[in-house]
C-alpha atoms as a PDB file:
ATOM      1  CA  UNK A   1     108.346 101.610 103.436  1.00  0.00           C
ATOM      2  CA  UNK A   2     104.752 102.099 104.189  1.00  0.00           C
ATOM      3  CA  UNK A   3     103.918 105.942 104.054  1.00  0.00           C
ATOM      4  CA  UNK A   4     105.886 108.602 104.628  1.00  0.00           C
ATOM      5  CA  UNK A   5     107.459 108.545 107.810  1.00  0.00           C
ATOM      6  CA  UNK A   6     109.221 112.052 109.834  1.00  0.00           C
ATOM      7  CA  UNK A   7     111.813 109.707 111.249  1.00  0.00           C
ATOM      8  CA  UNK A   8     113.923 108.451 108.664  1.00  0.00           C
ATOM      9  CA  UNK A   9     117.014 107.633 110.778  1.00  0.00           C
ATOM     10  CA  UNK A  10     117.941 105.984 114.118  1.00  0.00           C
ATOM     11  CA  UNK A  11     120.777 106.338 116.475  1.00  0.00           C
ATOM     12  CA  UNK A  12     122.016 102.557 117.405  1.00  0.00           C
ATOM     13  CA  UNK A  13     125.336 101.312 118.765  1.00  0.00           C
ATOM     14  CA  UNK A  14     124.607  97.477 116.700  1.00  0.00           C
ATOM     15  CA  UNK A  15     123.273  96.169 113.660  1.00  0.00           C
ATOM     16  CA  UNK A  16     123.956  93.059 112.959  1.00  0.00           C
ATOM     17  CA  UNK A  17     122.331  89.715 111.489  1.00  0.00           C
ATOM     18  CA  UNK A  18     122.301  86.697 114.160  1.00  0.00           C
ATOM     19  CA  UNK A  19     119.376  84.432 115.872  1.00  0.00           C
ATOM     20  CA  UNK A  20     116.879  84.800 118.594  1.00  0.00           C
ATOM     21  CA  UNK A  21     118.385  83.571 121.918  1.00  0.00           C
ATOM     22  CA  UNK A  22     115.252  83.741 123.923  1.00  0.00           C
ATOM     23  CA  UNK A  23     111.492  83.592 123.804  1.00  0.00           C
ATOM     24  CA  UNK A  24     108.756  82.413 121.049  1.00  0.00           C
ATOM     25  CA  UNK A  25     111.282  82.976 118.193  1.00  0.00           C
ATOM     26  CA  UNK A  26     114.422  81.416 119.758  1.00  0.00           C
ATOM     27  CA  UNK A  27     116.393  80.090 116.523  1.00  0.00           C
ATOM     28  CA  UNK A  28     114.903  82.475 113.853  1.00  0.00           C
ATOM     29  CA  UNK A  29     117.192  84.302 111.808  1.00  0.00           C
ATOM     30  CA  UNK A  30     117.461  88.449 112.821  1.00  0.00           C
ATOM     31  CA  UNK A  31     118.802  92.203 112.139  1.00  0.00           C
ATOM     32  CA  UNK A  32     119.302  92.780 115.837  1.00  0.00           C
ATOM     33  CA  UNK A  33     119.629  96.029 116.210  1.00  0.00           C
ATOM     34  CA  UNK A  34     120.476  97.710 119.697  1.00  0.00           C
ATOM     35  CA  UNK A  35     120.157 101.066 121.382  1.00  0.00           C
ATOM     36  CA  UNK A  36     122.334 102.617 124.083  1.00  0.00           C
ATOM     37  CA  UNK A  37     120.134 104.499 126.537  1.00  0.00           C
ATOM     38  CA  UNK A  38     118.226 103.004 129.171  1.00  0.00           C
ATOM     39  CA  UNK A  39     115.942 104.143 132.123  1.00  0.00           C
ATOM     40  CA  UNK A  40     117.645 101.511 134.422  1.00  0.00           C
ATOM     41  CA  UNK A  41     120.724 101.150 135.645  1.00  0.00           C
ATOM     42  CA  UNK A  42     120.602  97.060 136.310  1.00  0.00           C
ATOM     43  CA  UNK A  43     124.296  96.039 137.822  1.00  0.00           C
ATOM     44  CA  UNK A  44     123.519  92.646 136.624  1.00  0.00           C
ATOM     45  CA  UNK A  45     122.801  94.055 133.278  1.00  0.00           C
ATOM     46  CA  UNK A  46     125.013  91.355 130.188  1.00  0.00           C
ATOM     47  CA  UNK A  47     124.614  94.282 127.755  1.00  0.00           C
ATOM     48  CA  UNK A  48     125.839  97.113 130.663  1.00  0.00           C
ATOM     49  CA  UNK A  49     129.469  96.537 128.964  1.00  0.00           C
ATOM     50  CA  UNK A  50     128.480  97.806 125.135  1.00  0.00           C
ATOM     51  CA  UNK A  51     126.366 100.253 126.791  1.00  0.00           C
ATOM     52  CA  UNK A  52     128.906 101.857 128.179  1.00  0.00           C
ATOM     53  CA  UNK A  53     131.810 101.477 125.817  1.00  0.00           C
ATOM     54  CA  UNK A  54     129.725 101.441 122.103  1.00  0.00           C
ATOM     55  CA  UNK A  55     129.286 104.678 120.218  1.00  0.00           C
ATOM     56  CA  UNK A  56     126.069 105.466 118.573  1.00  0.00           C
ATOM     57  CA  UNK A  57     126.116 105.271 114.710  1.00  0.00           C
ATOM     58  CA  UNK A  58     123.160 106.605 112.816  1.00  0.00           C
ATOM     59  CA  UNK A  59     121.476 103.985 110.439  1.00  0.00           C
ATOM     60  CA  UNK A  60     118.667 104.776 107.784  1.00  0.00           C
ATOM     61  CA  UNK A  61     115.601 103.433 107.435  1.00  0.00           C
ATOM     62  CA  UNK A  62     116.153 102.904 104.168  1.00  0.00           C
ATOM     63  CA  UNK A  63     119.941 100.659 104.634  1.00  0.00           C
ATOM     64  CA  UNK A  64     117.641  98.577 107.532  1.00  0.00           C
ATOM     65  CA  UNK A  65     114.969  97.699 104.714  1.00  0.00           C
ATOM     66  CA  UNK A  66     117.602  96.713 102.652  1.00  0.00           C
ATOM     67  CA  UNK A  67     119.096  94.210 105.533  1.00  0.00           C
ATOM     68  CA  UNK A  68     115.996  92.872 106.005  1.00  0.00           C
ATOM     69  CA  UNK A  69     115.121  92.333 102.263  1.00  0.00           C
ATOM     70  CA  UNK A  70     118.086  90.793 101.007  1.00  0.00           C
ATOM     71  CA  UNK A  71     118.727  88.746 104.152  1.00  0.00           C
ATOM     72  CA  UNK A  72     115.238  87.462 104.379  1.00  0.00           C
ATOM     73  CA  UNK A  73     115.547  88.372 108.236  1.00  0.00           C
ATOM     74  CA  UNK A  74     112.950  89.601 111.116  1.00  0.00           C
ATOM     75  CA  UNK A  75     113.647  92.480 113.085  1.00  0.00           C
ATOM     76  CA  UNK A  76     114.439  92.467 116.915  1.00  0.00           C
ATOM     77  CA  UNK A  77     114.978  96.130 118.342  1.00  0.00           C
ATOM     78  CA  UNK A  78     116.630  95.608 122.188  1.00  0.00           C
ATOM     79  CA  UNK A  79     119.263  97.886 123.641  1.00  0.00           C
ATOM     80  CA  UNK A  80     119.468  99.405 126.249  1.00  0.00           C
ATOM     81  CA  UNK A  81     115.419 100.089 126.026  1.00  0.00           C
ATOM     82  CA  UNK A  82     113.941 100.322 122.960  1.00  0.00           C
ATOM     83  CA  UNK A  83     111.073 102.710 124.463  1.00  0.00           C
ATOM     84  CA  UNK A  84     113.643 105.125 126.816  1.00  0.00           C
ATOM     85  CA  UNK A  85     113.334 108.646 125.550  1.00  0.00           C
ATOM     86  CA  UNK A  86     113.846 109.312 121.638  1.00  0.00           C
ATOM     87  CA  UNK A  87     114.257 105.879 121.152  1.00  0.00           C
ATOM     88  CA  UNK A  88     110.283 105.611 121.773  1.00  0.00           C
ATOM     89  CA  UNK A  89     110.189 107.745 118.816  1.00  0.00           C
ATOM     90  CA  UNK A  90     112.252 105.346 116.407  1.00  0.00           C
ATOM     91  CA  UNK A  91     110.888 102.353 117.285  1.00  0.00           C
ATOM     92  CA  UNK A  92     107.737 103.072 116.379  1.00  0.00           C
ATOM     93  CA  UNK A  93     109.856 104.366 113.166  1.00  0.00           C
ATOM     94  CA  UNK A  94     111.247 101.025 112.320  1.00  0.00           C
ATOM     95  CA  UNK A  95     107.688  98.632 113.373  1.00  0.00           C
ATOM     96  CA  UNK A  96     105.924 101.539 110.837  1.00  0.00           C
ATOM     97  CA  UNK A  97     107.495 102.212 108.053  1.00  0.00           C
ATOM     98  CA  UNK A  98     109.624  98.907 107.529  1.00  0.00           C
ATOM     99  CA  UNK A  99     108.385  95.710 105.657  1.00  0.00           C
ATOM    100  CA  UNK A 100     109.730  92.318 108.118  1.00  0.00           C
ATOM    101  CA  UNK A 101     108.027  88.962 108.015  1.00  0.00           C
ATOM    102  CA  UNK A 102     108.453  89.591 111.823  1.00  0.00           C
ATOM    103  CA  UNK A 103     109.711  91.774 114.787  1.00  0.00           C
ATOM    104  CA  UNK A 104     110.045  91.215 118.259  1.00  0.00           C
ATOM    105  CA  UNK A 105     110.998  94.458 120.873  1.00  0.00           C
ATOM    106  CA  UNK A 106     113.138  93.288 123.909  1.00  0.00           C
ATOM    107  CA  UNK A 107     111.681  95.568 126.693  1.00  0.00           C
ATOM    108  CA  UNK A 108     111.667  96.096 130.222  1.00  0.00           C
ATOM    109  CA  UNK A 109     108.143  97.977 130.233  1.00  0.00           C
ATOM    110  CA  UNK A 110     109.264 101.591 130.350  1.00  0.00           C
ATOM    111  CA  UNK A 111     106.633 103.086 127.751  1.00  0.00           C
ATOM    112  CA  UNK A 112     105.067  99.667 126.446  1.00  0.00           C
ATOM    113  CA  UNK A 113     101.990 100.676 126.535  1.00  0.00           C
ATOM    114  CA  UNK A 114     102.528 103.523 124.702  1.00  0.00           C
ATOM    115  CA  UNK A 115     104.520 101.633 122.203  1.00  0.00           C
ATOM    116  CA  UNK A 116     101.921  99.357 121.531  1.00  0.00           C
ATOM    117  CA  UNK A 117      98.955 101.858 121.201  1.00  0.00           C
ATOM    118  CA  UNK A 118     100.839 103.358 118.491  1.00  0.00           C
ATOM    119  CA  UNK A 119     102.197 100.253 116.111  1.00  0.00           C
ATOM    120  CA  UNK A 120      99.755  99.660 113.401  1.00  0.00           C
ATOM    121  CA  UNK A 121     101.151  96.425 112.033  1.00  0.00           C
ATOM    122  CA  UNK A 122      98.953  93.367 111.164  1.00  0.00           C
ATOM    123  CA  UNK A 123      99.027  91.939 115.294  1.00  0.00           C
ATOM    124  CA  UNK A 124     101.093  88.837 113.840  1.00  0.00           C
ATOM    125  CA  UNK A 125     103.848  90.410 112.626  1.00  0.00           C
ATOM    126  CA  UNK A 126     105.006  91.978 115.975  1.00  0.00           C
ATOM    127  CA  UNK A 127     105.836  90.247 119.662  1.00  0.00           C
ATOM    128  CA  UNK A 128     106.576  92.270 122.286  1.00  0.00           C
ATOM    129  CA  UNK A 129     108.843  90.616 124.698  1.00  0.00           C
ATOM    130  CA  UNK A 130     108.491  92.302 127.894  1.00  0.00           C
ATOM    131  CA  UNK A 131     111.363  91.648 130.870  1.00  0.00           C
ATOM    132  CA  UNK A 132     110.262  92.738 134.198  1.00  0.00           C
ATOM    133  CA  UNK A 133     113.164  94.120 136.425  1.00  0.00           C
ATOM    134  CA  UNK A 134     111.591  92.937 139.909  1.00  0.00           C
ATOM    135  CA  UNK A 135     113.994  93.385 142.415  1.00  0.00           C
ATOM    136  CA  UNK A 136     112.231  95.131 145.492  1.00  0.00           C
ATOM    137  CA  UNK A 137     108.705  95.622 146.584  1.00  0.00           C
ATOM    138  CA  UNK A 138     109.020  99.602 144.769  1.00  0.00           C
ATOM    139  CA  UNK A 139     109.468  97.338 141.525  1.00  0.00           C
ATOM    140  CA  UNK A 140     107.387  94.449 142.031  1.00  0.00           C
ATOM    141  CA  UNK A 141     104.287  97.116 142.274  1.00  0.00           C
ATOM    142  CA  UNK A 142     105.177  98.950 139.212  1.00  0.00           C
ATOM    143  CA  UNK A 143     105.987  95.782 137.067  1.00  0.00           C
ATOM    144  CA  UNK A 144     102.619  94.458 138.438  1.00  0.00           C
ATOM    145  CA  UNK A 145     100.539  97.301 136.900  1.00  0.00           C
ATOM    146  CA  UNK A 146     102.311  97.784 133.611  1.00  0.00           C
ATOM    147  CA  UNK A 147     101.289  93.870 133.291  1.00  0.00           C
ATOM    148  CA  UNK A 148      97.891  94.382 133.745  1.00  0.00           C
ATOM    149  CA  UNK A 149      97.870  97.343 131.740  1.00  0.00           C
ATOM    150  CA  UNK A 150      98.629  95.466 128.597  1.00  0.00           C
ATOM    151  CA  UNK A 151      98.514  91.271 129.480  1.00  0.00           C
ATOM    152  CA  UNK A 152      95.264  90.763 127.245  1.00  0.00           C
ATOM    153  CA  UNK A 153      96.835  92.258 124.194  1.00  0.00           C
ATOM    154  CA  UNK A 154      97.953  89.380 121.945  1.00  0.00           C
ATOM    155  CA  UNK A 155     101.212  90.540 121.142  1.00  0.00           C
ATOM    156  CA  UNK A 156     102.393  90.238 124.542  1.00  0.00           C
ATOM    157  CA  UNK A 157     105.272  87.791 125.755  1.00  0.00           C
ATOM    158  CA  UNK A 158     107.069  87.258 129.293  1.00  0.00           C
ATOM    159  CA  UNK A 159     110.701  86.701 129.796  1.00  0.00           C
ATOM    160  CA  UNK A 160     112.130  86.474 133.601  1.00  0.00           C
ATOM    161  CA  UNK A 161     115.422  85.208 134.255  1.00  0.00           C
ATOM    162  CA  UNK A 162     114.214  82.851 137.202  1.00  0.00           C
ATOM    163  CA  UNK A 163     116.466  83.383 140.230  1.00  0.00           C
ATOM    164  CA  UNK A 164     114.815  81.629 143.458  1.00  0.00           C
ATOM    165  CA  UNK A 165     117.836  82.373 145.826  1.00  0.00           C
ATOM    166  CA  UNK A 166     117.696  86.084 145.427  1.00  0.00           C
ATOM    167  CA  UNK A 167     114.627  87.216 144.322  1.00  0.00           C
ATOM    168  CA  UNK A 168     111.393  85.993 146.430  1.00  0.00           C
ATOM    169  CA  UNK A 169     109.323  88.145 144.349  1.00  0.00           C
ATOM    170  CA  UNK A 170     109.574  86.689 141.470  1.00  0.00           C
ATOM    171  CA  UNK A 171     106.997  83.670 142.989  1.00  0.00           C
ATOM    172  CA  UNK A 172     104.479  86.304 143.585  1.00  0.00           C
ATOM    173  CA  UNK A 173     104.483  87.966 140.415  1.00  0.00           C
ATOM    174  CA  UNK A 174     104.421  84.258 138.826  1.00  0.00           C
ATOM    175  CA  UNK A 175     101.384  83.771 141.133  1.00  0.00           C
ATOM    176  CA  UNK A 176     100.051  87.067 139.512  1.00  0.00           C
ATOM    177  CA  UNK A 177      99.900  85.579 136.144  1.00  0.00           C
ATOM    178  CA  UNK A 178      98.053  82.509 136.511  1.00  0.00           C
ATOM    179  CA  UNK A 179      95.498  84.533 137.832  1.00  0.00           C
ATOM    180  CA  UNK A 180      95.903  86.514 134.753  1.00  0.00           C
ATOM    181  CA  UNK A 181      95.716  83.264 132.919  1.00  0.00           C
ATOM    182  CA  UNK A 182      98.890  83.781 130.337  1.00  0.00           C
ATOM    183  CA  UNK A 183     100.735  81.637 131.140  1.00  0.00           C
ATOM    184  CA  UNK A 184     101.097  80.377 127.539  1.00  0.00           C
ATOM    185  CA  UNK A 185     102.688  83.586 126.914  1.00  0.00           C
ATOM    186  CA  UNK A 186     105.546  83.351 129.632  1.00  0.00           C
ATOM    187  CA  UNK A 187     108.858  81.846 129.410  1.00  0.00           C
ATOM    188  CA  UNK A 188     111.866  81.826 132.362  1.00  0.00           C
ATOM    189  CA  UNK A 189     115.146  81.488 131.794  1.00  0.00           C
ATOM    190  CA  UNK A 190     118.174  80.147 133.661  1.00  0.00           C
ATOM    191  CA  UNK A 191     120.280  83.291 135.116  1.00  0.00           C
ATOM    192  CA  UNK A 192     124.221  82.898 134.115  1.00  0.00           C
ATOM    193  CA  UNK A 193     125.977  84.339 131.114  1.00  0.00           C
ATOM    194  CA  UNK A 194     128.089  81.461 130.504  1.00  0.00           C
ATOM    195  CA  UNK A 195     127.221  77.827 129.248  1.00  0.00           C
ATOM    196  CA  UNK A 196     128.424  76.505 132.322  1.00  0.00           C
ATOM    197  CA  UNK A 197     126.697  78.487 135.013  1.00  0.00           C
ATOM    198  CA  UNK A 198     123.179  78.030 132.833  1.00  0.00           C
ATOM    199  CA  UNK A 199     123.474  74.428 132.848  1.00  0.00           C
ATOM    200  CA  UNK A 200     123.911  75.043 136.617  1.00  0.00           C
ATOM    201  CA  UNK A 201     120.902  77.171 137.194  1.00  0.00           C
ATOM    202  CA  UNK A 202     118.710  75.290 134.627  1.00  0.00           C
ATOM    203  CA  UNK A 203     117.063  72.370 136.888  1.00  0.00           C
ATOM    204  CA  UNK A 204     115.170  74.943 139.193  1.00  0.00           C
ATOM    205  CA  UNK A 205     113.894  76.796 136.363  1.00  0.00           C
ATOM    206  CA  UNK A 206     112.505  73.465 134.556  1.00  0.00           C
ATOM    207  CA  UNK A 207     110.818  72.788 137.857  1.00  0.00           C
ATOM    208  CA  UNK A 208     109.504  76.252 138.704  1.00  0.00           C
ATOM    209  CA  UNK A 209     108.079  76.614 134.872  1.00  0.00           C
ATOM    210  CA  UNK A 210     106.338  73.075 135.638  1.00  0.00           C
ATOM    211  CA  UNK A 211     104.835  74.505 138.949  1.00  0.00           C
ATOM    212  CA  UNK A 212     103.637  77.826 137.359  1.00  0.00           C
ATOM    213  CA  UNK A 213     102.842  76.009 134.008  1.00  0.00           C
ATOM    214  CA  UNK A 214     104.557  78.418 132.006  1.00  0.00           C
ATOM    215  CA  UNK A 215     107.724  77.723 129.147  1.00  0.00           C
ATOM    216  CA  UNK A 216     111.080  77.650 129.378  1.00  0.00           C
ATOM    217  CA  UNK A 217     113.713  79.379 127.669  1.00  0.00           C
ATOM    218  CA  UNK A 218     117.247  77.771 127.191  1.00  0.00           C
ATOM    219  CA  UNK A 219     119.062  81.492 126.365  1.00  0.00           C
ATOM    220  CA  UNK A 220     120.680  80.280 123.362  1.00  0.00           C
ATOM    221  CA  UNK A 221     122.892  82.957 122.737  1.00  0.00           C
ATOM    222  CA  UNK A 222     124.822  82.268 125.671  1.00  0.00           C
ATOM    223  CA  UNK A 223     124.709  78.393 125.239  1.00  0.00           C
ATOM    224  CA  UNK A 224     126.232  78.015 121.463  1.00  0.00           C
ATOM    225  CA  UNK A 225     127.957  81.768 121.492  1.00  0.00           C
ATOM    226  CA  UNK A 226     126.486  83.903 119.434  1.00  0.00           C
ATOM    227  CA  UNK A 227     125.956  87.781 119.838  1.00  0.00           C
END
């Protein structure tokens, strides 16, 4: 651990070593570990299921450093939402007080800001993977200014599952960060939670990531299986 820390437990309903699916570290070896709550409630949601059926278990710091250690894993903290209530409190914990050759935090923007003021890690060791839920103009505007909020710290990455037939607004915000000029720092992702229906999806998302100059991300999880 770093220095003494208040929080020495958290509340998760997963802990488990597996891979990256998504992102800048797709393929690196990880202690996912997964909270319940959330601020949203997404119907489209592929973790809505656990959510809802998974009791919490309570996990020390001190058993996660151990994980970590003997594994030789990183650390990626999703849920639910990692910054939703007392789990703001415990993430923070974990980024802290553990030792990981690197983290990533699966967000959808809640309290990222927040989060981020408040991690004290060397700015290498941590991505933030934020995943705006844009589904109506009420979203698209508050998505919009937690982005530019927070786009020109270097720890920040973009994940949007690109779907052109119901979601219009997903151009515009795309259109809002070449003008923000990160789009090295944005991937999209074919929507499906099968193998099948991403290979379906995938094309349009190759093309739009070549209009908007931005990466892809295959979702590898969901192609070879994995949790």
């Amino acid at each position: 651990m770093r220095k003494e820390n208040i929080v020495e437990k958290v509340n998760l309903i997963e802990c488990i070593n597996t891979w990256q699916g998504e992102g800048p570290d797709s393929g690196k070896r990880m202690l996912l570990v997964r909270f319940k709550k959330c601020n949203k409630k997404c119907s489209w949601c592929d973790t809505l299921v656990k959510m809802r059926a998974e009791q919490e278990f309570e996990f020390s710091l001190q058993r996660l450093q151990e994980i970590i250690s003997s594994e030789n894993v990183g650390l990626m903290i999703t849920g639910g939402e990692p910054t939703f209530g007392k789990q703001l409190e415990q993430t923070i914990a974990m980024l802290n007080y553990l030792n990981y050759p690197y983290a990533n935090v699966e967000t959808n923007g809640c309290k990222l800001k927040e989060l981020m003021d408040k991690i004290n890690t060397p700015p290498n060791n941590v991505k933030f993977i934020y995943s705006p839920k844009i589904f109506s103009d009420e979203d698209y505007e508050i998505e919009l200014e937690t982005l530019k909020a927070i786009y020109d710290d270097p720890r920040l990455y973009v994940k949007l599952v690109y779907d052109n037939k119901h979601n219009y607004l997903i151009h515009d915000f795309l259109e809002e960060i070449i003008k923000l000029g990160i789009n090295n720092k944005v991937y999209l992702m074919p929507k499906g939670s099968t193998r099948e229906e991403l290979l379906k999806s995938a094309p349009e998302v190759f093309d739009a990531a070549e209009k908007y100059k931005v990466g892809f991300s295959s979702r590898t999880h969901l192609m070879y299986g994995f949790v």
